[in-house]
Each structure stands twice: as structure tokens, then as C-alpha cells.
Protein backbone atom coordinates (compact mmCIF):
# COMPACT_ATOMS: atom_id res chain seq x y z
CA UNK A 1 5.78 -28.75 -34.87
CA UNK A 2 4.94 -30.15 -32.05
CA UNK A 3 1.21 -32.58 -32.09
CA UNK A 4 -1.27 -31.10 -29.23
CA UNK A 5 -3.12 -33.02 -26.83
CA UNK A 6 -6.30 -31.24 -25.85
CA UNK A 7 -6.01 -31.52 -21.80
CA UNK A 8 -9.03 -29.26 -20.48
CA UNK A 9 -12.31 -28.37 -22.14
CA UNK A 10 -13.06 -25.17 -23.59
CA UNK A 11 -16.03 -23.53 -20.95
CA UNK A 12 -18.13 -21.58 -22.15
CA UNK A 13 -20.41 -19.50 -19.73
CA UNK A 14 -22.95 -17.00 -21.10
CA UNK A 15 -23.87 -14.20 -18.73
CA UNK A 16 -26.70 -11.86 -18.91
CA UNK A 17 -25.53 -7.93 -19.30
CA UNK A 18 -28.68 -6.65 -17.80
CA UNK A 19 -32.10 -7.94 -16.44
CA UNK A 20 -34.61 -7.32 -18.63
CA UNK A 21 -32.60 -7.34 -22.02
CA UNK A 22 -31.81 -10.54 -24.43
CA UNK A 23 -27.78 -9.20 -24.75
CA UNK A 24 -25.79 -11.92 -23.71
CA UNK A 25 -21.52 -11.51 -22.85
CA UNK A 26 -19.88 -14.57 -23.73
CA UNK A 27 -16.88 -15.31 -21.06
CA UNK A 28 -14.05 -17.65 -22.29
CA UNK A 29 -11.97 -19.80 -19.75
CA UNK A 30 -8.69 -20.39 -21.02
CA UNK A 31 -7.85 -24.31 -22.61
CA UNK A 32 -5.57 -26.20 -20.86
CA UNK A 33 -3.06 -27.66 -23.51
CA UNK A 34 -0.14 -29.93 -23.31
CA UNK A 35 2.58 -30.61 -25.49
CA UNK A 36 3.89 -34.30 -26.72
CA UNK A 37 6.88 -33.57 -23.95
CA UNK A 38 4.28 -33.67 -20.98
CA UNK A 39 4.34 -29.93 -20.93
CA UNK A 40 1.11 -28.23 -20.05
CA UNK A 41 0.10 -24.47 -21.26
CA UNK A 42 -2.70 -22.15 -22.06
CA UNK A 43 -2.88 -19.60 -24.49
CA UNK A 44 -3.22 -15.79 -22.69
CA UNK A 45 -5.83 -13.34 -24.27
CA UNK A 46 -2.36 -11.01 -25.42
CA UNK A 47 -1.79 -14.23 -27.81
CA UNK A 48 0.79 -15.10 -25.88
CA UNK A 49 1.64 -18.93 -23.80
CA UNK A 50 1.72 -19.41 -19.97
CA UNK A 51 3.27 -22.39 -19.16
CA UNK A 52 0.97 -24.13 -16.02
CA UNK A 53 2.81 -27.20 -15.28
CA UNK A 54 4.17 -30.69 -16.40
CA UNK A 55 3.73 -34.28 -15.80
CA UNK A 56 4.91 -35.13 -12.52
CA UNK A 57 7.01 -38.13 -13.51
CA UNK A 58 9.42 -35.52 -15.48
CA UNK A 59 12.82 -35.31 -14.22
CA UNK A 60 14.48 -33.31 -16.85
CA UNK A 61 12.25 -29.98 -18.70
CA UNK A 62 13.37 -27.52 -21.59
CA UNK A 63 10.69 -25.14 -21.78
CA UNK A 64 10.53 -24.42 -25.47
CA UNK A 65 10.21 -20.62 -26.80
CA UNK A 66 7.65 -20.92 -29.03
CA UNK A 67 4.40 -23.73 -29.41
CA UNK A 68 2.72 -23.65 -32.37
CA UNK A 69 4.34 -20.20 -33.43
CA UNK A 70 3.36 -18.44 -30.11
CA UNK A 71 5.74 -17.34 -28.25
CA UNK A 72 6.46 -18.75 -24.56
CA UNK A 73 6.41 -15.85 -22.24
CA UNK A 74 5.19 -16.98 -18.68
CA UNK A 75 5.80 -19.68 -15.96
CA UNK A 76 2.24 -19.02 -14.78
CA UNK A 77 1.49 -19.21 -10.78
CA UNK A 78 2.41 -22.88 -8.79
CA UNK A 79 3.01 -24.30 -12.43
CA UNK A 80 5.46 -26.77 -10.78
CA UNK A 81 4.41 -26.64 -7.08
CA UNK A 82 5.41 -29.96 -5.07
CA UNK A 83 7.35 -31.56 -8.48
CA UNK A 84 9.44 -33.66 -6.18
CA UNK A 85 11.15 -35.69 -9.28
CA UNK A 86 12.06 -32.16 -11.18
CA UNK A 87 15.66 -31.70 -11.10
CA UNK A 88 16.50 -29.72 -13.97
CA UNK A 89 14.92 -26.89 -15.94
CA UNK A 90 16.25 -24.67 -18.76
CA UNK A 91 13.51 -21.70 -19.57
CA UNK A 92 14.30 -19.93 -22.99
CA UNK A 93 14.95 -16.14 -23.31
CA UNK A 94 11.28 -15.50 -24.46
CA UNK A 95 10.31 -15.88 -20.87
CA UNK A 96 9.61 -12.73 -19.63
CA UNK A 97 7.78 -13.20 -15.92
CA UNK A 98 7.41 -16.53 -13.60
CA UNK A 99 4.71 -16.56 -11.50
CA UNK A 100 4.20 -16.94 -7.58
CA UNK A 101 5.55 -20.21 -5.85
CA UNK A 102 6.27 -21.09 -9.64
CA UNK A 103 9.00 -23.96 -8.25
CA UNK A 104 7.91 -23.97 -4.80
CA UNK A 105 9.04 -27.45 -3.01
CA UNK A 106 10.68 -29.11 -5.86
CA UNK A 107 12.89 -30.74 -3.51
CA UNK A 108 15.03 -32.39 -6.29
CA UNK A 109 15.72 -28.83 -8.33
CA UNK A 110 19.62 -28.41 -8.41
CA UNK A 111 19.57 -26.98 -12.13
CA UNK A 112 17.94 -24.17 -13.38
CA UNK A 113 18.76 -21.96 -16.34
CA UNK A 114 17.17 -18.74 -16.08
CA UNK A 115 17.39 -15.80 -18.71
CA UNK A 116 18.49 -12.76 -18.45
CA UNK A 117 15.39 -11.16 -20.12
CA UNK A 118 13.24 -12.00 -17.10
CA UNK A 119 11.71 -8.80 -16.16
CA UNK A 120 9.53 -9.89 -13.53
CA UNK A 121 9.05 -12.74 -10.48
CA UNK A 122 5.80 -13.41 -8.07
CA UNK A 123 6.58 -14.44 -4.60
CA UNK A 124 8.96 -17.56 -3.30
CA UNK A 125 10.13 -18.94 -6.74
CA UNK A 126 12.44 -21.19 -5.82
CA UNK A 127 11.70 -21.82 -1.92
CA UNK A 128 12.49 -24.83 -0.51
CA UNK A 129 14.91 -25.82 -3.58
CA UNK A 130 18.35 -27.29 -3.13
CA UNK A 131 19.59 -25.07 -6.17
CA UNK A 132 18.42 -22.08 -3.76
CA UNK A 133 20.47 -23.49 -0.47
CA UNK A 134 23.70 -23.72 -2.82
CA UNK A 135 23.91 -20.19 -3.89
CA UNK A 136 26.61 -19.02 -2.83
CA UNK A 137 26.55 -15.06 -1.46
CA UNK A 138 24.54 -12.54 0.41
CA UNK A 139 22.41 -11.30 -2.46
CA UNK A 140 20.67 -14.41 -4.91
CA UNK A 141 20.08 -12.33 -8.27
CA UNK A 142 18.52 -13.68 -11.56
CA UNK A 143 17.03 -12.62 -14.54
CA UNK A 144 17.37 -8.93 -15.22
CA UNK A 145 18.74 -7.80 -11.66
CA UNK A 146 15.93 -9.45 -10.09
CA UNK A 147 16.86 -9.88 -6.25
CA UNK A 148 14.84 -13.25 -5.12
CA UNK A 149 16.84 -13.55 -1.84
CA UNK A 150 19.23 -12.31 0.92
CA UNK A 151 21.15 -15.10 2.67
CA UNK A 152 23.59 -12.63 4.50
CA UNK A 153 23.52 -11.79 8.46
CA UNK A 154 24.36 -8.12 8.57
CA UNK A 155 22.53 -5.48 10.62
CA UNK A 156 23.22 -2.94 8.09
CA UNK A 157 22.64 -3.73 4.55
CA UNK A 158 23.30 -1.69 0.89
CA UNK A 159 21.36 -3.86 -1.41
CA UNK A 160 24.13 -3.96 -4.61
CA UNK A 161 24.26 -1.40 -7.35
CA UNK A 162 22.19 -2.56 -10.40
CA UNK A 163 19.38 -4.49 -8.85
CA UNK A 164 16.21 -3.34 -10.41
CA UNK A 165 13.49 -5.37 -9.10
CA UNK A 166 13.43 -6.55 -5.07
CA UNK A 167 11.31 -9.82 -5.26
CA UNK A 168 7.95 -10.79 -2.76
CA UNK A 169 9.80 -12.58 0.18
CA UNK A 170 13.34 -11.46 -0.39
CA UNK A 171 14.26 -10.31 2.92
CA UNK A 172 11.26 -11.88 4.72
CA UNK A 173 11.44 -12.58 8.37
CA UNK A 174 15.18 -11.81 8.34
CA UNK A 175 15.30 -10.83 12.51
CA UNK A 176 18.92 -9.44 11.80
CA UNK A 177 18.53 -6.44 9.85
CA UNK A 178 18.04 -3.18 10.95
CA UNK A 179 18.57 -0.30 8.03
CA UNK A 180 18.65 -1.18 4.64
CA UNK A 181 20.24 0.99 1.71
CA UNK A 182 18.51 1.00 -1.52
CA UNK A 183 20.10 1.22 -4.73
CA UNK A 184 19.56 4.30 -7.34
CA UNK A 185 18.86 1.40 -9.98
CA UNK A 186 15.91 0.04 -7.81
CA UNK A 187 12.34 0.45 -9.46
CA UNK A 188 10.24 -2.25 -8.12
CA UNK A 189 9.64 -3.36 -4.28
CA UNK A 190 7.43 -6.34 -4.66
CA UNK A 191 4.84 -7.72 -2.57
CA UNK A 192 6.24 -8.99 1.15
CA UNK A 193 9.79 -7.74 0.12
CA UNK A 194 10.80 -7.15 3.47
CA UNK A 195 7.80 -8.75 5.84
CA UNK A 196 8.26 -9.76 9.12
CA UNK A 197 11.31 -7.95 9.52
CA UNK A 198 10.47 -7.14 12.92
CA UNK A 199 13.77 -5.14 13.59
CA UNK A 200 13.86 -2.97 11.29
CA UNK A 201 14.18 0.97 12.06
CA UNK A 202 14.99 2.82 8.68
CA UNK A 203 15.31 2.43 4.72
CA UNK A 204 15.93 4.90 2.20
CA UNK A 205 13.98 4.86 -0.87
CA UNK A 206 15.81 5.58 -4.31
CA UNK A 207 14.18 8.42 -6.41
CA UNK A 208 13.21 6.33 -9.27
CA UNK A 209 11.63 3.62 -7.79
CA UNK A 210 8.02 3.31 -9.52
CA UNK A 211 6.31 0.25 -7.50
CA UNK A 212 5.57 -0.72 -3.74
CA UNK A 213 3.78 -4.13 -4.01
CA UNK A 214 1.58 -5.12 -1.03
CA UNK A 215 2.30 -6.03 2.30
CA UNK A 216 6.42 -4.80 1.70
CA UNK A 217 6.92 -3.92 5.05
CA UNK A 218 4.56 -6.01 6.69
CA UNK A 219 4.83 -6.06 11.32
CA UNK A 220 8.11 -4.33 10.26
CA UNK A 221 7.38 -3.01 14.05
CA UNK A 222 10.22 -1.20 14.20
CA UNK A 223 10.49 1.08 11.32
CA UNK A 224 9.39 4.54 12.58
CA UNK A 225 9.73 6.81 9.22
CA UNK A 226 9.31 6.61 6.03
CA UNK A 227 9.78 9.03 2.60
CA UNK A 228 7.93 7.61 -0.39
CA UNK A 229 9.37 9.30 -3.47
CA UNK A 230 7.36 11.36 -5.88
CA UNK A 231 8.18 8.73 -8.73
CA UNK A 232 6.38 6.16 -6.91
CA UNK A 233 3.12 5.99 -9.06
CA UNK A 234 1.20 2.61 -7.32
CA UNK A 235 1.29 1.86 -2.99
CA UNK A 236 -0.50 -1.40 -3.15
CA UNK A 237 -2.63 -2.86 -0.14
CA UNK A 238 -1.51 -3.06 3.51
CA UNK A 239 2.06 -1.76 3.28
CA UNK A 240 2.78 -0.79 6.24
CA UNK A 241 0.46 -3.51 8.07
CA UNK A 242 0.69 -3.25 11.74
CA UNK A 243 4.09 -1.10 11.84
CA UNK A 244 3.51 0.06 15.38
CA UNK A 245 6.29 2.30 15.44
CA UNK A 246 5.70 4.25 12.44
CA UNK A 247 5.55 8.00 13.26
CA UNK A 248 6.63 10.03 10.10
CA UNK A 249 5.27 9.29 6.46
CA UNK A 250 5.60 10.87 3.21
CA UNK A 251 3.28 9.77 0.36
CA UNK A 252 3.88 11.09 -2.90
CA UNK A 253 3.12 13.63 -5.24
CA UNK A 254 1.00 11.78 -7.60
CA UNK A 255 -0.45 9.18 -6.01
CA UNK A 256 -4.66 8.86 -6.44
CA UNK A 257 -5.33 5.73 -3.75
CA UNK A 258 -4.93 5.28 -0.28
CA UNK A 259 -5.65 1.54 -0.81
CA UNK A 260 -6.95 -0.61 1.33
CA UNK A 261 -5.47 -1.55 4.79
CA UNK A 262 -2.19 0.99 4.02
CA UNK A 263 -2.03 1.87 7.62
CA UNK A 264 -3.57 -0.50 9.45
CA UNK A 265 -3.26 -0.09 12.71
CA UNK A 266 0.11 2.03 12.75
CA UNK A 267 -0.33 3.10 16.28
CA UNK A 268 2.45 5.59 16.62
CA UNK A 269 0.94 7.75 13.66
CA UNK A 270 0.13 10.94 14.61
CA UNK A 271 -0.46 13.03 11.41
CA UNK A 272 -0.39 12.46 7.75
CA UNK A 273 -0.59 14.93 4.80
CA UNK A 274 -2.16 13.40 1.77
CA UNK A 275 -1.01 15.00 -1.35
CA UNK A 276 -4.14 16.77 -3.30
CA UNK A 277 -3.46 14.37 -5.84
CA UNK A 278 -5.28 11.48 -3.57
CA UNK A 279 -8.74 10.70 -4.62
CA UNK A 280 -9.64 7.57 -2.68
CA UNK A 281 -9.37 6.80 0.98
CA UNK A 282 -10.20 2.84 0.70
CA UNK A 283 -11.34 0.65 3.28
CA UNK A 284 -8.89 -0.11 6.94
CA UNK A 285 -7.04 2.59 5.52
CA UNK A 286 -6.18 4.07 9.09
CA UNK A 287 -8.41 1.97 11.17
CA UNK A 288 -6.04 1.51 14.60
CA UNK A 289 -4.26 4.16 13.95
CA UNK A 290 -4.63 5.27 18.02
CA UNK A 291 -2.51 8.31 17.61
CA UNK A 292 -3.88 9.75 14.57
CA UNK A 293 -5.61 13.64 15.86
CA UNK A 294 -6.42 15.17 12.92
CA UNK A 295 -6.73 14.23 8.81
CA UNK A 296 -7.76 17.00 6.26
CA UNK A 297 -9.26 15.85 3.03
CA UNK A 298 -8.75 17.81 0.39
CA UNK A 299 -11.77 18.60 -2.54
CA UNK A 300 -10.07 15.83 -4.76
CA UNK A 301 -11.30 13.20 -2.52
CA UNK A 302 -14.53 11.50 -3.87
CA UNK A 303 -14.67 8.37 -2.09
CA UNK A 304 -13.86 7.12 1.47
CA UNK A 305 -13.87 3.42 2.28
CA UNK A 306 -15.52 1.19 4.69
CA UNK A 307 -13.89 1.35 8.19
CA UNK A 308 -11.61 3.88 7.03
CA UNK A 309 -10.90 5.00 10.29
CA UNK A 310 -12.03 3.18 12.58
CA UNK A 311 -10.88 2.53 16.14
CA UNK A 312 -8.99 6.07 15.94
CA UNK A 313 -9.50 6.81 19.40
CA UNK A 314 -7.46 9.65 19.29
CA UNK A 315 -8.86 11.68 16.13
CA UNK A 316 -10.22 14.90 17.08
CA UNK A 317 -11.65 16.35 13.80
CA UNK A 318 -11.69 15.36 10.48
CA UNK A 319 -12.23 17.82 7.58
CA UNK A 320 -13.51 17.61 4.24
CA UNK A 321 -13.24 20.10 1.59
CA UNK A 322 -15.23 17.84 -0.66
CA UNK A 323 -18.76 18.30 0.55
CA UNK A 324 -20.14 15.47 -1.37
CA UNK A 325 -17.51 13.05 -0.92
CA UNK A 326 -19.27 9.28 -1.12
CA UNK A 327 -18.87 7.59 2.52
CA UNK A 328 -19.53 4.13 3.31
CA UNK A 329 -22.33 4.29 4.99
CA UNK A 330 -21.74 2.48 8.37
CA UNK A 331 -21.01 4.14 11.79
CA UNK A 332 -17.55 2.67 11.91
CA UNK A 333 -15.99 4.85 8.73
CA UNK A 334 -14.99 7.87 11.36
CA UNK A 335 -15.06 6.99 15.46
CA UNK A 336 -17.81 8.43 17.41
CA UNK A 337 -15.34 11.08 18.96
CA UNK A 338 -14.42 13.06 15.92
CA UNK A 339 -15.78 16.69 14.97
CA UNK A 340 -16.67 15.97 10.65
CA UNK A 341 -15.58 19.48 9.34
CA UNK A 342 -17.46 20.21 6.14
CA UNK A 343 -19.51 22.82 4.17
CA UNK A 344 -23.31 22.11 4.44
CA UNK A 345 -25.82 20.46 2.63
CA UNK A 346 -24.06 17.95 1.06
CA UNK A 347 -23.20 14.34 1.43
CA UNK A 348 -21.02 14.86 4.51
CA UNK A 349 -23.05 16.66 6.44
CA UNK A 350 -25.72 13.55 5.92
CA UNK A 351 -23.67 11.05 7.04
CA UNK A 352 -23.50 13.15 10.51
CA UNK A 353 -26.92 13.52 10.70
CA UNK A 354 -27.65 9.96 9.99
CA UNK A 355 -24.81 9.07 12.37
CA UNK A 356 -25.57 11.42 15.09
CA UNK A 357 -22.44 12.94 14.90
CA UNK A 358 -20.54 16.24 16.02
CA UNK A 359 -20.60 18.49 12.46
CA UNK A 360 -18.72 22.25 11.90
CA UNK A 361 -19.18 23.68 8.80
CA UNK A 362 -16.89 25.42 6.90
CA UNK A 363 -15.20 28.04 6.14
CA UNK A 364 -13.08 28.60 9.37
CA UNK A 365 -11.12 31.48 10.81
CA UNK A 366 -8.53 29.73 12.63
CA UNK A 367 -7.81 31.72 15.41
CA UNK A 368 -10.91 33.49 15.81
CA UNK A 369 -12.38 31.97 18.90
CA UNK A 370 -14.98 33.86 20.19
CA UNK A 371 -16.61 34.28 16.68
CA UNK A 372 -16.14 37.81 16.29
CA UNK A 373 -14.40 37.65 12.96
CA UNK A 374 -11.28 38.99 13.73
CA UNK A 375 -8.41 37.48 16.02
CA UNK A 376 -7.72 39.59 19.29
CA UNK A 377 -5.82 38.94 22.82
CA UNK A 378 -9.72 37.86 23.80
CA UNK A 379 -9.30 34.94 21.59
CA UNK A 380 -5.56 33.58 23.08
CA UNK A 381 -7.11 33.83 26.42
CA UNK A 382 -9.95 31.86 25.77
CA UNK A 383 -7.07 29.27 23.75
CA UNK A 384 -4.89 29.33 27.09
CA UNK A 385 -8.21 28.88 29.74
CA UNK A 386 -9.38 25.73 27.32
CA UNK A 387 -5.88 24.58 27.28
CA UNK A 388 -5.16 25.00 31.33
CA UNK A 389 -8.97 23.01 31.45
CA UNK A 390 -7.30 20.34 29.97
CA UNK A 391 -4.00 20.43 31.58
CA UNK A 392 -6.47 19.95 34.87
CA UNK A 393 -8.41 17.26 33.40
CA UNK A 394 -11.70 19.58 32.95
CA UNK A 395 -13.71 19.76 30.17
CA UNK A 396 -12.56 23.43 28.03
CA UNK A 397 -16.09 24.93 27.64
CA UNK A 398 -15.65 25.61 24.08
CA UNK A 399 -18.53 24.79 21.29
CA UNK A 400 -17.44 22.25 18.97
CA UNK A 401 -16.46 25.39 16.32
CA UNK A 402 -14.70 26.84 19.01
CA UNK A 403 -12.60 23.60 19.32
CA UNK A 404 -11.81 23.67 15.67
CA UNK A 405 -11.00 27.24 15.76
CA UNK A 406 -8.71 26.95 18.55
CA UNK A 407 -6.68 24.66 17.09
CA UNK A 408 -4.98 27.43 15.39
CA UNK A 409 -1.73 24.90 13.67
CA UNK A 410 -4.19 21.96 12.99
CA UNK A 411 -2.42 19.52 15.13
CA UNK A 412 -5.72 17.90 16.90
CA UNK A 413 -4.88 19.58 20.20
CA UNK A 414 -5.44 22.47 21.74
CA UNK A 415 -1.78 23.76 23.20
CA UNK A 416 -0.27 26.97 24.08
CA UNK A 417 1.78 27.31 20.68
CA UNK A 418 -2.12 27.91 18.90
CA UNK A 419 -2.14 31.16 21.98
CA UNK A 420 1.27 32.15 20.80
CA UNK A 421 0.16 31.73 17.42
CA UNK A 422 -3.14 33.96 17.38
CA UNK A 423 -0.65 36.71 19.84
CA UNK A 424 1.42 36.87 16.98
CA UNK A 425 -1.40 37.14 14.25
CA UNK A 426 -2.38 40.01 16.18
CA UNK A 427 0.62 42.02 17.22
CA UNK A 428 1.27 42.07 13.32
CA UNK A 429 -2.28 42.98 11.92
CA UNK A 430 -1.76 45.94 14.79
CA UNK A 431 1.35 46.79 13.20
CA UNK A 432 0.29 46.60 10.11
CA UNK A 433 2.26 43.83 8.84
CA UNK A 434 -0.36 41.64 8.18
CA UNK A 435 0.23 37.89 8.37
């Protein structure tokens, strides 16, 4: 067994749990160890080793499976950053994840021996290595169908059957592609997968993938639609970042957070549905989305982030079915423009007050314009006259219900398809066919 060398000092820091109370937390920082090979480690909380580096003067590293009877299971984040004399590394089959920029700039690394149990890689393992520039191929794969890197020029690519796991950077900044095919075997999309990939239009997701890491399609300025499968449990943070084009999304079935930044600033965005399973709007969610008319919150939603939606100059109403629904509390979380739809005395309706801002409450008869609880020619005439107002550049008249109202297929605008619309409610309640 291999002699340790303590490295680090154990830290200790006590923290009080609550003001006037003598309970004290004790939080641990992990020891940094090192083995009588140079090799430096820590032990996890799971019991488990992540390897954090080496001595720099090492040209030559086996990572060993186990120390001291605990088994080896991490290359921990930067561990060999900038390790300019490392130029071969064999990493034992206990390994089971390497961390981000794990072997970033080791200018000298033309060996590497990577198992085939690695489930999982952070971002830009092996940038900047010469064993990286000699790998020979479109698609670099390691580890258990882990795709690190595309080195091809196509327009068009079909990323190969069997890859499981797309790695953070993969396809970064690649200027060539355009559509991308996704294999069935595909259930991770890691952070920054395809960033910067300015070009491209349209990829197909496989049913089955489980994870979209953060920032994936990153200024992909081009990509204009998108279908997020209903076996997609976890979007992470600003996916879709500044896709300007981006008109069509589908989020799916099952999915509880908006998170942060999702659609920042996707200016093409006209509508989204949110599925009912959403809970949590989080902060920048939509904020510059310039297109976006109308979002309808269902009663699931409990919390709605700071700046949600700001800068929306386009959104017309906003409704929420959840009447207490917590909102940041800052001017900025809906533009000044929008009508809050809501039932009364709850939450929502406080914010407007506080905020000075246009408020309907609910429940709404679509259709019914002139307030007369039932929907008549009288109210598509009054639809067509707001809608010719508009059409002239003059203001329609209508009280901010009525706006709501008219907006008979909850588009944000007022058109002559919601006139059709209430003719049609009509001609069938006279005929008796009801709706």
C-alpha cells in the first residue's frame, strides 16, 4: 500500500444554524492527499477518490484504481491543466467521469488510455493536445460512446449510431454545419455541445434523450425550430442563448423549470406553450424575447423569476391561473405594456397595484366583447372596428377586458380570424350545435 503524504490541511469551519441558538453545523473541506508517485487526490463524501492533479515534473502517469482500498473514480476539474511535460497517461477502468478542461493544454499528451467504462466527460478534455490533432476521423469517441469532438467539414451531419453522450464543446463554433441528425442511442447533450454554431437551421432530437446541459445551442442564430422530447427530464440554463431565429419550440411533457436565461433574447419567438407540468419561470427566462404576444401560466406555476420577461416589447397580456404565484418583486419581471390576467385578491393582482399596472381578472368569455355574457354578431363587429382601428394606426377603443376578450384564439392580436371565430360560435349556438 501505498505511504501518504498529507498535502493540504484539514479546514474546519463552524457555522451558526440560526441567530439566537448555540447549534453549531460543522462544514468539512475536503484533504488534499498525494500519493508516493506525485499523484494528488481527495477523498469525495460518496467514499470515493477524485484525482486533482500531479507533480508537474511527471512525464509518464498510471492512475491507479484503488488508494488505500478506495476506489479511483474521478479525474476531478483542471486536475492536469497546463502539464506541459505530461505525455502519457493510462486511467484504470474504475474511472467513471473526468472533469472539465481535465487535460486542457498538455501540449506534450500523445498517449492516453481511456476506459471504456467512462460514463461521463465535462467540457474540452483534451483541447489543445497533440493526441487530439492525430485522431484520425470525423467523429473522436471515447469511453462509453462518449463523442468529445467532430473534426469533419460537412454541412449535413448524422452523428454515428451508438453514441450515447454528446460532450460540452463537441461541435463548438463549427461555421460549416447546418442540420445535424441525432442518433436513437443519444441520451445526453452536454453543456456547449453545439455553441457558436452560428449556421445552424435544424436538428432532430432522438426520443430517449434524457439531458440538455447548458448553453447547447448557444448564438446558434440560425436554428429556427425546435421539438424537445417528452423523455427529456432536465433543460439546464441558457439553452437557447441569443438564437435570434428561433420561432417554433416544444418543451416537454414533464419538465418543472424554465431555468434561468432559457430564452434569452430569442427574438423571433412569438408564442410558447408551457406544459402544466412547469412550476418555475426563473430569472431572463424570456427577457428579449421582442416577438413574444402572449404567455399563459397555468395554476402549477408558483414562482416567476427576476426579469423574467423583460424587454418583451411585444407582449400584450400575460395570464395567470395561479393567483398567488410568488413574483420577484421589481418592475422589470413583466414590461410596462402587458395586460396581467389574473383572479383577484391575490398575489398577482398586488404586484399590479404596486407596479401600476394594467390588471383583468378572471374568468373570461372569450368572445364576448361587449360584456353581455353571450357572443352575438354585436361582438364580431366590435372585433372587426378594433381590428380596422389598428389596421389605420388608431387606437381600438376597447377597455383593457375588452382587449382580452377580443382576442378570441389567444394569439396577442386582435385579427379578423377572432371575428370569424365568434361568427362561427354564433351561427352554431343558433343552430343549436353548440360549440
Amino acid at each position: 500500500m501505498k505511504n501518504i503524504v498529507q498535502v493540504g490541511m484539514i479546514v474546519l469551519l463552524l457555522v451558526c444554524c440560526c441567530l439566537y441558538s448555540k447549534n453549531m453545523v460543522p462544514v468539512y473541506a475536503e484533504e488534499t492527499l498525494q500519493t508516493e508517485d506525485g499523484i494528488y487526490y481527495e477523498v469525495t463524501e460518496q467514499n470515493t477518490i477524485r484525482i486533482t492533479g500531479a507533480k508537474a515534473s511527471l512525464s509518464e502517469i498510471q492512475i491507479p484504481a484503488q488508494i488505500d482500498g478506495i476506489a479511483v473514480t474521478q479525474i476531478g476539474d483542471y486536475a492536469f491543466l497546463d502539464h506541459t511535460r505530461l505525455q502519457a497517461i493510462v486511467l484504470p477502468d474504475s474511472v467513471r467521469e473526468i472533469g472539465n478542461y481535465a487535460f486542457l493544454n498538455c501540449s506534450r499528451l500523445e498517449s492516453i488510455q481511456i476506459p471504456v467504462t467512462l460514463q461521463n466527460v465535462g467540457w474540452g478534455i483534451l483541447s489543445d493536445t497533440p493526441w487530439l490533432t492525430a485522431q484520425e476521423g470525423e467523429y473522436v469517441v471515447i469511453g462509453n460512446q462518449i463523442l468529445i469532438a467532430y473534426k469533419g467539414t460537412s454541412e449535413n451531419i448524422s452523428v454515428p449510431k451508438g453514441v450515447r453522450t454528446i460532450a460540452g464543446f463537441a461541435f463548438e463554433k463549427n461555421m460549416m454545419i447546418q442540420s445535424v441528425q441525432l442518433p436513437e442511442s443519444l441520451i445526453a447533450l452536454n453543456a456547449y455541445a453545439f455553441a457558436g454554431c452560428r449556421n445552424l437551421q435544424s436538428i432532430q432530437l432522438p426520443f430517449g434523450l434524457q439531458f440538455i446541459g447548458s448553453n447547447a445551442f448557444f448564438e446558434c442564430k440560425q436554428l429556427q425550430q425546435i421539438i424537445i422530447p417528452d423523455s427529456v427530464t432536465e433543460v439546464g440554463e441558457r439553452v437557447f442563448y441569443q438564437c435570434a431565429a428561433l420561432q417554433t419550440v416544444r418543451l416537454p411533457n414533464g419538465l418543472k423549470e424554465v431555468s434561468a436565461g432559457l430564452f434569452y433574447r430569442c427574438a423571433a419567438l412569438k408564442k410558447i406553450q408551457l406544459p402544466d407540468s412547469v412550476e418555475q419561470v426563473a430569472a431572463m427566462a424570456f427577457q428579449g424575447c421582442t416577438s413574444l404576444r402572449i404567455v399563459i401560466l397555468s395554476e402549477h406555476i408558483y414562482s416567476i423569476g427576476q426579469d423574467a420577461f423583460a424587454d418583451c416589447d411585444s407582449l400584450q397580456q400575460i395570464v395567470l391561473k395561479n393567483a398567488n404565484c410568488m413574483l420577484f418583486q421589481t418592475e422589470t419581471t413583466f414590461p410596462k405594456q402587458a395586460i396581467i390576467v389574473s383572479e383577484n385578491s391575490g398575489s398577482v393582482e398586488a404586484y399590479a397595484d404596486s407596479y401600476q399596472r394594467a390588471f383583468v381578472t378572471l374568468p373570461i368569455l372569450y368572445g364576448d366583447i361587449n360584456e353581455d355574457e353571450s357572443i352575438m354578431v354585436e361582438d364580431a363587429v366590435l372585433i372587426l372596428t378594433a381590428y380596422a382601428r389598428g389596421c389605420a394606426g388608431l387606437q381600438n377603443q376597447l377597455s383593457d377586458r375588452q382587449k382580452i376578450a377580443a382576442d378570441y384564439n389567444q394569439d396577442g392580436s386582435i385579427q379578423v380570424e377572432d371575428a370569424v371565430a365568434v361568427l362561427n360560435i354564433y351561427a352554431r349556438h343558433s343552430a343549436g350545435l353548440g360549440t
